[in-house]
PDB file of N, CA and C in Angstrom:
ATOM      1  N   UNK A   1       0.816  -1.195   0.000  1.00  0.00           N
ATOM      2  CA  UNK A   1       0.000   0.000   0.000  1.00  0.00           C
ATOM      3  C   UNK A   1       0.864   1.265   0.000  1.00  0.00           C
ATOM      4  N   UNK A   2       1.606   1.360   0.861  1.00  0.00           N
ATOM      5  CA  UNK A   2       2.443   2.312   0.818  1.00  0.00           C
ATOM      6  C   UNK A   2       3.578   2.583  -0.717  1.00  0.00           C
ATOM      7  N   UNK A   3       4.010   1.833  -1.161  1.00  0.00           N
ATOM      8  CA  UNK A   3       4.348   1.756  -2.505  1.00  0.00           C
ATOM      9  C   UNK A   3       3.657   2.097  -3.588  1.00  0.00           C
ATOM     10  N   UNK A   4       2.185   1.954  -3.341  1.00  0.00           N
ATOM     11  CA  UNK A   4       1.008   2.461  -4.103  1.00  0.00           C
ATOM     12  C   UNK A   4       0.890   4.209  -3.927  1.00  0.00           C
ATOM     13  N   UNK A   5       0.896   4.551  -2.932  1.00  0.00           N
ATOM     14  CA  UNK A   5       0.977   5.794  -2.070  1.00  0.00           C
ATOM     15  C   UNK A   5       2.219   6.752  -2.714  1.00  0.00           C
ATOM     16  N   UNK A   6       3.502   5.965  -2.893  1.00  0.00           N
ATOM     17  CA  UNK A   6       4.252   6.325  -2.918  1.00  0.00           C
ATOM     18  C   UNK A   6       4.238   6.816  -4.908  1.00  0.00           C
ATOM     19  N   UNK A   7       4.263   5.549  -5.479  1.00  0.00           N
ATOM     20  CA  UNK A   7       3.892   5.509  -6.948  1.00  0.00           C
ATOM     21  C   UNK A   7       2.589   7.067  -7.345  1.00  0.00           C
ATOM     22  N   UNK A   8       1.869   7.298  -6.473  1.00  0.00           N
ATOM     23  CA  UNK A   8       0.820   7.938  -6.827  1.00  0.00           C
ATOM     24  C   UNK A   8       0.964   9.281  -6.942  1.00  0.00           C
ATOM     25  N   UNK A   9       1.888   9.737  -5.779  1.00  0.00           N
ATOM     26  CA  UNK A   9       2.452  10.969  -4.958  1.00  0.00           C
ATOM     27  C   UNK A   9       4.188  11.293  -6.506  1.00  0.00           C
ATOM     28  N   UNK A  10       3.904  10.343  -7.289  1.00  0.00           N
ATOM     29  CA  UNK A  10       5.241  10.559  -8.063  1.00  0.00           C
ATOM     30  C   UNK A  10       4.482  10.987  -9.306  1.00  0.00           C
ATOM     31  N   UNK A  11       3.333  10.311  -9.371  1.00  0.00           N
ATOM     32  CA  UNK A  11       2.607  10.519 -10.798  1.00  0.00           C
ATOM     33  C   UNK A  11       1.600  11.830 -10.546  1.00  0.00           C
ATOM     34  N   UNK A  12       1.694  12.428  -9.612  1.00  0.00           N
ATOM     35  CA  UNK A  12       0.966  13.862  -9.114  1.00  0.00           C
ATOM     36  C   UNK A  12       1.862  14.588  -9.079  1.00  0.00           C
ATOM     37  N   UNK A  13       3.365  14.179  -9.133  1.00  0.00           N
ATOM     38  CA  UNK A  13       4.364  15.490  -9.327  1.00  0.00           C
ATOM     39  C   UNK A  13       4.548  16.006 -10.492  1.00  0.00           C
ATOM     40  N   UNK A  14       4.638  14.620 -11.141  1.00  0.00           N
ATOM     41  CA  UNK A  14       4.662  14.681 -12.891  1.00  0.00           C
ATOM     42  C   UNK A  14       3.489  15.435 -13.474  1.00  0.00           C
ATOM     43  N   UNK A  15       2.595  15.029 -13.564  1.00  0.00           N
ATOM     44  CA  UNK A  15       1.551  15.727 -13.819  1.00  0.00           C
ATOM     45  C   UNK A  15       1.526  17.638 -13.330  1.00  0.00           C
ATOM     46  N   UNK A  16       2.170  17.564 -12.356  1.00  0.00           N
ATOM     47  CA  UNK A  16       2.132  18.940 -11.740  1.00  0.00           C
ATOM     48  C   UNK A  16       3.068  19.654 -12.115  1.00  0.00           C
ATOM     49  N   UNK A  17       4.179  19.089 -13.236  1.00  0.00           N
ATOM     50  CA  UNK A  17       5.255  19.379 -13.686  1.00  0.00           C
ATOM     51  C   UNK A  17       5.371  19.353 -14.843  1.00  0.00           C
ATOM     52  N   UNK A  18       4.363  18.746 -15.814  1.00  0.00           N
ATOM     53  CA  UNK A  18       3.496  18.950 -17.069  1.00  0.00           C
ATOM     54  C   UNK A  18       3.101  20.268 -17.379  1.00  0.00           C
ATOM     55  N   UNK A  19       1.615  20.376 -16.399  1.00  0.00           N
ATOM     56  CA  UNK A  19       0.862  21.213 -16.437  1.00  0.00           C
ATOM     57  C   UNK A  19       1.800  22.796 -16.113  1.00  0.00           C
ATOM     58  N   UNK A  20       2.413  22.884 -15.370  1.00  0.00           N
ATOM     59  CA  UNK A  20       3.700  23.854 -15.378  1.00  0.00           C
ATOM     60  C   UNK A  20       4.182  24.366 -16.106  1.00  0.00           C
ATOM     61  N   UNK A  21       4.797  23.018 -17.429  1.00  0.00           N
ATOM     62  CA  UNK A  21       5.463  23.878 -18.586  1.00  0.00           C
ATOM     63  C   UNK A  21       4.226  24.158 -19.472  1.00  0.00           C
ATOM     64  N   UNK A  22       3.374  23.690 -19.431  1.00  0.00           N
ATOM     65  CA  UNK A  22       2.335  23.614 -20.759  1.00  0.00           C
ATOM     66  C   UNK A  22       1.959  25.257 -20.260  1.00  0.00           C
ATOM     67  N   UNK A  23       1.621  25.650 -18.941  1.00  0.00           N
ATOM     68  CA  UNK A  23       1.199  26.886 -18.633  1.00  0.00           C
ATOM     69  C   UNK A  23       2.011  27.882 -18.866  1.00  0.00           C
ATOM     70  N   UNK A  24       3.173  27.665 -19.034  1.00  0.00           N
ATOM     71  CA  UNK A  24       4.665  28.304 -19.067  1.00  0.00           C
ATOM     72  C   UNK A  24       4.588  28.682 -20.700  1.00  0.00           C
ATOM     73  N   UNK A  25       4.333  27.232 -21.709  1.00  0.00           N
ATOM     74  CA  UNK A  25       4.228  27.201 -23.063  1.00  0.00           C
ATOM     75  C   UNK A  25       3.146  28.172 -23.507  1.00  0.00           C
ATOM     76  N   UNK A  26       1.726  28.216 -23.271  1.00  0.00           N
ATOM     77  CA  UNK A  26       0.735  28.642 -23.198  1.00  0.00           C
ATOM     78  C   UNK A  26       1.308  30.106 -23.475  1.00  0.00           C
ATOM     79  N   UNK A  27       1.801  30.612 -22.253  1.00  0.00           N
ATOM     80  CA  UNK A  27       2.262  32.349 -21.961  1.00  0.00           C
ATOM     81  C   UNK A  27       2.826  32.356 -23.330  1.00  0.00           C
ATOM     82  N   UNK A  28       4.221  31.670 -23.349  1.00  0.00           N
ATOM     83  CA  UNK A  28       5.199  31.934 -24.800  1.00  0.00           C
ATOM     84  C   UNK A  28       4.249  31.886 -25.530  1.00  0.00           C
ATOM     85  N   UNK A  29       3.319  31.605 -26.038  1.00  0.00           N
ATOM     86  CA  UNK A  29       2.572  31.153 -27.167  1.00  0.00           C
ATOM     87  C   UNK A  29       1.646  31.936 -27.216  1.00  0.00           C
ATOM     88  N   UNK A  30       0.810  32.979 -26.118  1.00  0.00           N
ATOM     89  CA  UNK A  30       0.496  33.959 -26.358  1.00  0.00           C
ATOM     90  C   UNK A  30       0.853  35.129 -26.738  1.00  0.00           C
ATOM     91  N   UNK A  31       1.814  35.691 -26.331  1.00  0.00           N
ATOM     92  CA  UNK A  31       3.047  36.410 -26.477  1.00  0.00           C
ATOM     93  C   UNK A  31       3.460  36.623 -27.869  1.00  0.00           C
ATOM     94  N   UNK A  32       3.761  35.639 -28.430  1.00  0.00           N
ATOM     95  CA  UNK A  32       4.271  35.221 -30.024  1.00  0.00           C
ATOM     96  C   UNK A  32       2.846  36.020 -30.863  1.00  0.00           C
ATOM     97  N   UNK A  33       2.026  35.430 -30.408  1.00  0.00           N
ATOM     98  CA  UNK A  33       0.391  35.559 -31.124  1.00  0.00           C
ATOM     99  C   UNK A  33       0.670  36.820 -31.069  1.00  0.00           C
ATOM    100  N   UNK A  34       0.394  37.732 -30.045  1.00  0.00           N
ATOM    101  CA  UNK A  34       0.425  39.209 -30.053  1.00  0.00           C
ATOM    102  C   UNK A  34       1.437  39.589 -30.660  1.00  0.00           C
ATOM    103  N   UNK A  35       2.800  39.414 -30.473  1.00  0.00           N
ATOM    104  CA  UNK A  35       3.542  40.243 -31.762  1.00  0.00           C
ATOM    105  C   UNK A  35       3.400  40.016 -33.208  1.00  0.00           C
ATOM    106  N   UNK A  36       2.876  38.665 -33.602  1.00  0.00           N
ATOM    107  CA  UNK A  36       2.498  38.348 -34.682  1.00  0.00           C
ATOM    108  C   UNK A  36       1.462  39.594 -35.000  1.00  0.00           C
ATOM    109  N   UNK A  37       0.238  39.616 -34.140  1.00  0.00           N
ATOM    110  CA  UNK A  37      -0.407  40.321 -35.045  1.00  0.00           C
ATOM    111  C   UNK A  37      -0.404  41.909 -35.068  1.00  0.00           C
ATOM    112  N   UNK A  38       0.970  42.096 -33.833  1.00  0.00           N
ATOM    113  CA  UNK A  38       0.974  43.676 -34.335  1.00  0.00           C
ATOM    114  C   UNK A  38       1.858  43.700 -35.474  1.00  0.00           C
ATOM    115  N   UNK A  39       2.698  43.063 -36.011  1.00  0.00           N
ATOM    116  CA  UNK A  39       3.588  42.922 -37.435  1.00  0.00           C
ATOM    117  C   UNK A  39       2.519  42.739 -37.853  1.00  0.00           C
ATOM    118  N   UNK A  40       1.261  41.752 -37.958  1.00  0.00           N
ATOM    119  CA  UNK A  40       0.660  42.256 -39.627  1.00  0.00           C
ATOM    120  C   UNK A  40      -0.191  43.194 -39.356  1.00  0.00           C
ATOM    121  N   UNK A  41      -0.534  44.306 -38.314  1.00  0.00           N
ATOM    122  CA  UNK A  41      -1.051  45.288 -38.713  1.00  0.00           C
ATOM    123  C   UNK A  41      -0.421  46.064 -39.104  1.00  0.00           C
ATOM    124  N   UNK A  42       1.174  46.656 -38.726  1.00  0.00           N
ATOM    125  CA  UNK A  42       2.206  47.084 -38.900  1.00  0.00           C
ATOM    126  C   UNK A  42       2.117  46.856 -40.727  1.00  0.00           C
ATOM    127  N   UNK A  43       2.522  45.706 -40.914  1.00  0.00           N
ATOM    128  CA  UNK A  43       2.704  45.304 -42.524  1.00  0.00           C
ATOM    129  C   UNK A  43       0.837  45.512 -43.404  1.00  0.00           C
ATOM    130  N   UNK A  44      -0.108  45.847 -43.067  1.00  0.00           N
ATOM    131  CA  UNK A  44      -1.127  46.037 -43.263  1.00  0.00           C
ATOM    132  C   UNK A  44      -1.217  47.240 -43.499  1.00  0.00           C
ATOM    133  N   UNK A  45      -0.775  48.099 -42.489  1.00  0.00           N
ATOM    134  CA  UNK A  45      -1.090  49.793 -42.491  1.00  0.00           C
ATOM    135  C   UNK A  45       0.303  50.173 -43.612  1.00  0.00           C
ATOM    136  N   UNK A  46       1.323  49.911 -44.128  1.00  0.00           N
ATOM    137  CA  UNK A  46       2.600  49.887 -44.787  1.00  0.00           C
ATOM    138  C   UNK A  46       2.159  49.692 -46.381  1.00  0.00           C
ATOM    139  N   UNK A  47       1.271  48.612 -45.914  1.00  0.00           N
ATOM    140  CA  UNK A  47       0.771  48.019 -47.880  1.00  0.00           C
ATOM    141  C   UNK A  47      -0.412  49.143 -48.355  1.00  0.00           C
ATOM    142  N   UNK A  48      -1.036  49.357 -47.562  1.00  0.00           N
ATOM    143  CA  UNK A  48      -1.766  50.097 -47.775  1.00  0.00           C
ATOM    144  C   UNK A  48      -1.503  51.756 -48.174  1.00  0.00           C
ATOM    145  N   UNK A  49      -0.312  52.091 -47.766  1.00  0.00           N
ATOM    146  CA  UNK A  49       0.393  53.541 -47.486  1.00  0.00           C
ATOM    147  C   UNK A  49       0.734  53.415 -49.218  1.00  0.00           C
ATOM    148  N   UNK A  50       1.735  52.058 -49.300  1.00  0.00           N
ATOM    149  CA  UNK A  50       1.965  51.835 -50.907  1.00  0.00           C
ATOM    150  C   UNK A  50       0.933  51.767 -51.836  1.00  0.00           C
ATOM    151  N   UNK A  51      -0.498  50.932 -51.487  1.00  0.00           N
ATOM    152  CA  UNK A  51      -1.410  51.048 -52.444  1.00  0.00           C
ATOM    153  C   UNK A  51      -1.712  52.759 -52.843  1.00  0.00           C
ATOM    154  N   UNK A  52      -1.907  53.522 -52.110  1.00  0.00           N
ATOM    155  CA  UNK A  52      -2.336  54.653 -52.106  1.00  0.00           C
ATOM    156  C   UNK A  52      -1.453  55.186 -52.602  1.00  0.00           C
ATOM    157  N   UNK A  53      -0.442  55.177 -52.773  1.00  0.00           N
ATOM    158  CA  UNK A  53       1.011  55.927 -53.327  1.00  0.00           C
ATOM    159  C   UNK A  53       0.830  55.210 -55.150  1.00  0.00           C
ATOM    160  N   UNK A  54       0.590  54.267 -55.098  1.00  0.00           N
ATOM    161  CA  UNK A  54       0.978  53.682 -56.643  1.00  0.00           C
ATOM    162  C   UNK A  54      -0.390  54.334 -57.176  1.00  0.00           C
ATOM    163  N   UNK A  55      -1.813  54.542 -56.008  1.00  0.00           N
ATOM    164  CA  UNK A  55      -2.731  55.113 -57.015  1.00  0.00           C
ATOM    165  C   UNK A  55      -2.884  56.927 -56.918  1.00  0.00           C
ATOM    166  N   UNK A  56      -2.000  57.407 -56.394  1.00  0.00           N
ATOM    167  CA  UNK A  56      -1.743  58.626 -56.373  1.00  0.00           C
ATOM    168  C   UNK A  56      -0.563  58.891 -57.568  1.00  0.00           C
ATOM    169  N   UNK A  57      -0.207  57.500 -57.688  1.00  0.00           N
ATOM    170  CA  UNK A  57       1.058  58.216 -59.012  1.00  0.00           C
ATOM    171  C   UNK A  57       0.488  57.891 -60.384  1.00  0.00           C
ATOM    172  N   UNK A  58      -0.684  56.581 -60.519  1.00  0.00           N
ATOM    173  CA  UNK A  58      -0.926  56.622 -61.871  1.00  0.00           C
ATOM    174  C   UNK A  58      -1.976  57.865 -62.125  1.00  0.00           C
ATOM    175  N   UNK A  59      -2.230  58.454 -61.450  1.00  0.00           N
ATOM    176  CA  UNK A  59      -3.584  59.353 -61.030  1.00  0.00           C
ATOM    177  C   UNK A  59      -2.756  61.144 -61.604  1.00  0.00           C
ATOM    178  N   UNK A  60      -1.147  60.885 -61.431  1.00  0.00           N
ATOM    179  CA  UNK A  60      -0.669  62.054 -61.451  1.00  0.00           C
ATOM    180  C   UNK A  60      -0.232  61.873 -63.244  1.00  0.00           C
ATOM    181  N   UNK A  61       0.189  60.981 -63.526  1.00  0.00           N
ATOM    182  CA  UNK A  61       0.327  61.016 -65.303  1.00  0.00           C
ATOM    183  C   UNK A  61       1.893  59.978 -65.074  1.00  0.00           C
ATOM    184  N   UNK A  62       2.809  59.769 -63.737  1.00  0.00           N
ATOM    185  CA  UNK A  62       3.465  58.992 -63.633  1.00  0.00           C
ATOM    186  C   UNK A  62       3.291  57.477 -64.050  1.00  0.00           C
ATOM    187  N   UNK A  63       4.456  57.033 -64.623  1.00  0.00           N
ATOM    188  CA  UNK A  63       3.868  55.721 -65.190  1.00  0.00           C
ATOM    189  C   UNK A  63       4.619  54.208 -63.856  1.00  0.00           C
ATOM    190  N   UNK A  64       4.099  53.599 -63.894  1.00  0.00           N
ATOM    191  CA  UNK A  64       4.246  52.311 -62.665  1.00  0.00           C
ATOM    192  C   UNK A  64       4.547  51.250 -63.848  1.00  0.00           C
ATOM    193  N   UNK A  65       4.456  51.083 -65.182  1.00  0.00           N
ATOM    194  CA  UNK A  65       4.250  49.753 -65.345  1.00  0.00           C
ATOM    195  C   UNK A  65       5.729  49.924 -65.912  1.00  0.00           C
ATOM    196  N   UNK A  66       6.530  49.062 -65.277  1.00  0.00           N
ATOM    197  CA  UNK A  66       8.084  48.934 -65.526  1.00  0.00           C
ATOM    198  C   UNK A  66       8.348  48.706 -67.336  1.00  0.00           C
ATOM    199  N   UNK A  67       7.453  48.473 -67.802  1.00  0.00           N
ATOM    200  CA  UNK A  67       7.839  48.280 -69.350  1.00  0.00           C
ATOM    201  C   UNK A  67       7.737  49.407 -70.272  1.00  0.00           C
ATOM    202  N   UNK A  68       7.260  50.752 -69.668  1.00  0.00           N
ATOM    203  CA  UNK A  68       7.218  51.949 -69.963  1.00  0.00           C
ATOM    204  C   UNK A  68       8.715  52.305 -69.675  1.00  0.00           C
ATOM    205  N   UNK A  69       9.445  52.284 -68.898  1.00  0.00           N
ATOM    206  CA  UNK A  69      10.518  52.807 -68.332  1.00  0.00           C
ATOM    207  C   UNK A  69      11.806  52.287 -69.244  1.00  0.00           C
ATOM    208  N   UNK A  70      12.587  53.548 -69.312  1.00  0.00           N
ATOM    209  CA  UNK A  70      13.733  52.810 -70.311  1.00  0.00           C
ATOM    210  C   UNK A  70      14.900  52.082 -70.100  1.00  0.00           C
ATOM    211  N   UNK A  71      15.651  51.356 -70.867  1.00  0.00           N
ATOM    212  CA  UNK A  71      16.160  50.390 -70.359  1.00  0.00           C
ATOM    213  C   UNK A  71      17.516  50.959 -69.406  1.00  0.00           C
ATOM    214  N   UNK A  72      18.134  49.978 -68.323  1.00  0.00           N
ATOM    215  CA  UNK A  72      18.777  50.187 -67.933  1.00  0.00           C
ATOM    216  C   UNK A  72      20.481  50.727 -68.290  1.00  0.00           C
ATOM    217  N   UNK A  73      21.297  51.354 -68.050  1.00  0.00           N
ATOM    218  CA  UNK A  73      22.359  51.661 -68.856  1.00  0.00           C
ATOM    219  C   UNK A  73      23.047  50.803 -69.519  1.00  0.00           C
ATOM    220  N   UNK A  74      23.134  50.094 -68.542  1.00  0.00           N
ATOM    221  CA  UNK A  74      24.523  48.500 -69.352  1.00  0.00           C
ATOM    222  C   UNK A  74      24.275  48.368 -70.332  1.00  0.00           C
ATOM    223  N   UNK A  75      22.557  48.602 -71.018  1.00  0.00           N
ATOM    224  CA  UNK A  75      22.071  47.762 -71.995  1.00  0.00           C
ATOM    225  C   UNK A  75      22.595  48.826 -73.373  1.00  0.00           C
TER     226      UNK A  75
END
C-alpha cells in the first residue's frame, strides 16, 4: 500500500510538472500571437500607405508599369 501511495504521490508530481510547462508554453505562445499580429497590422497599415502611393502616381500622369521605363544603362 504504501508503494502504491508512494507511486501515486510521483505521478501527481509529474503531472504537476506537465501542467507547469504547458502553462509556461501557453504564456510563450500567447506572447508570439500578439507580436504576430501587431507585425501584420504594422505590414497592413505599410501596404496600404503603398497602395495609395501607386494610385496617387498613376492618377498624377506617372507611369508604374516597368515596361514603360527605359532600359537600364549596361544595356
Amino acid at each position: 500500500m504504501n508503494e502504491q501511495r508512494a507511486n501515486d504521490q510521483q505521478r501527481i508530481e509529474e503531472l504537476e510538472t506537465r501542467l507547469t510547462f504547458q502553462e509556461q508554453a501557453l504564456l510563450e505562445l500567447s506572447d508570439a500571437l500578439a507580436d504576430a499580429r501587431s507585425d501584420i497590422a504594422r505590414h497592413e497599415a505599410a501596404l496600404l500607405r503603398v497602395v495609395e502611393e501607386l494610385k496617387s502616381a498613376r492618377g498624377s500622369g506617372v507611369s508604374v508599369d516597368p515596361a514603360d521605363e527605359p532600359p537600364p544603362p549596361h544595356y
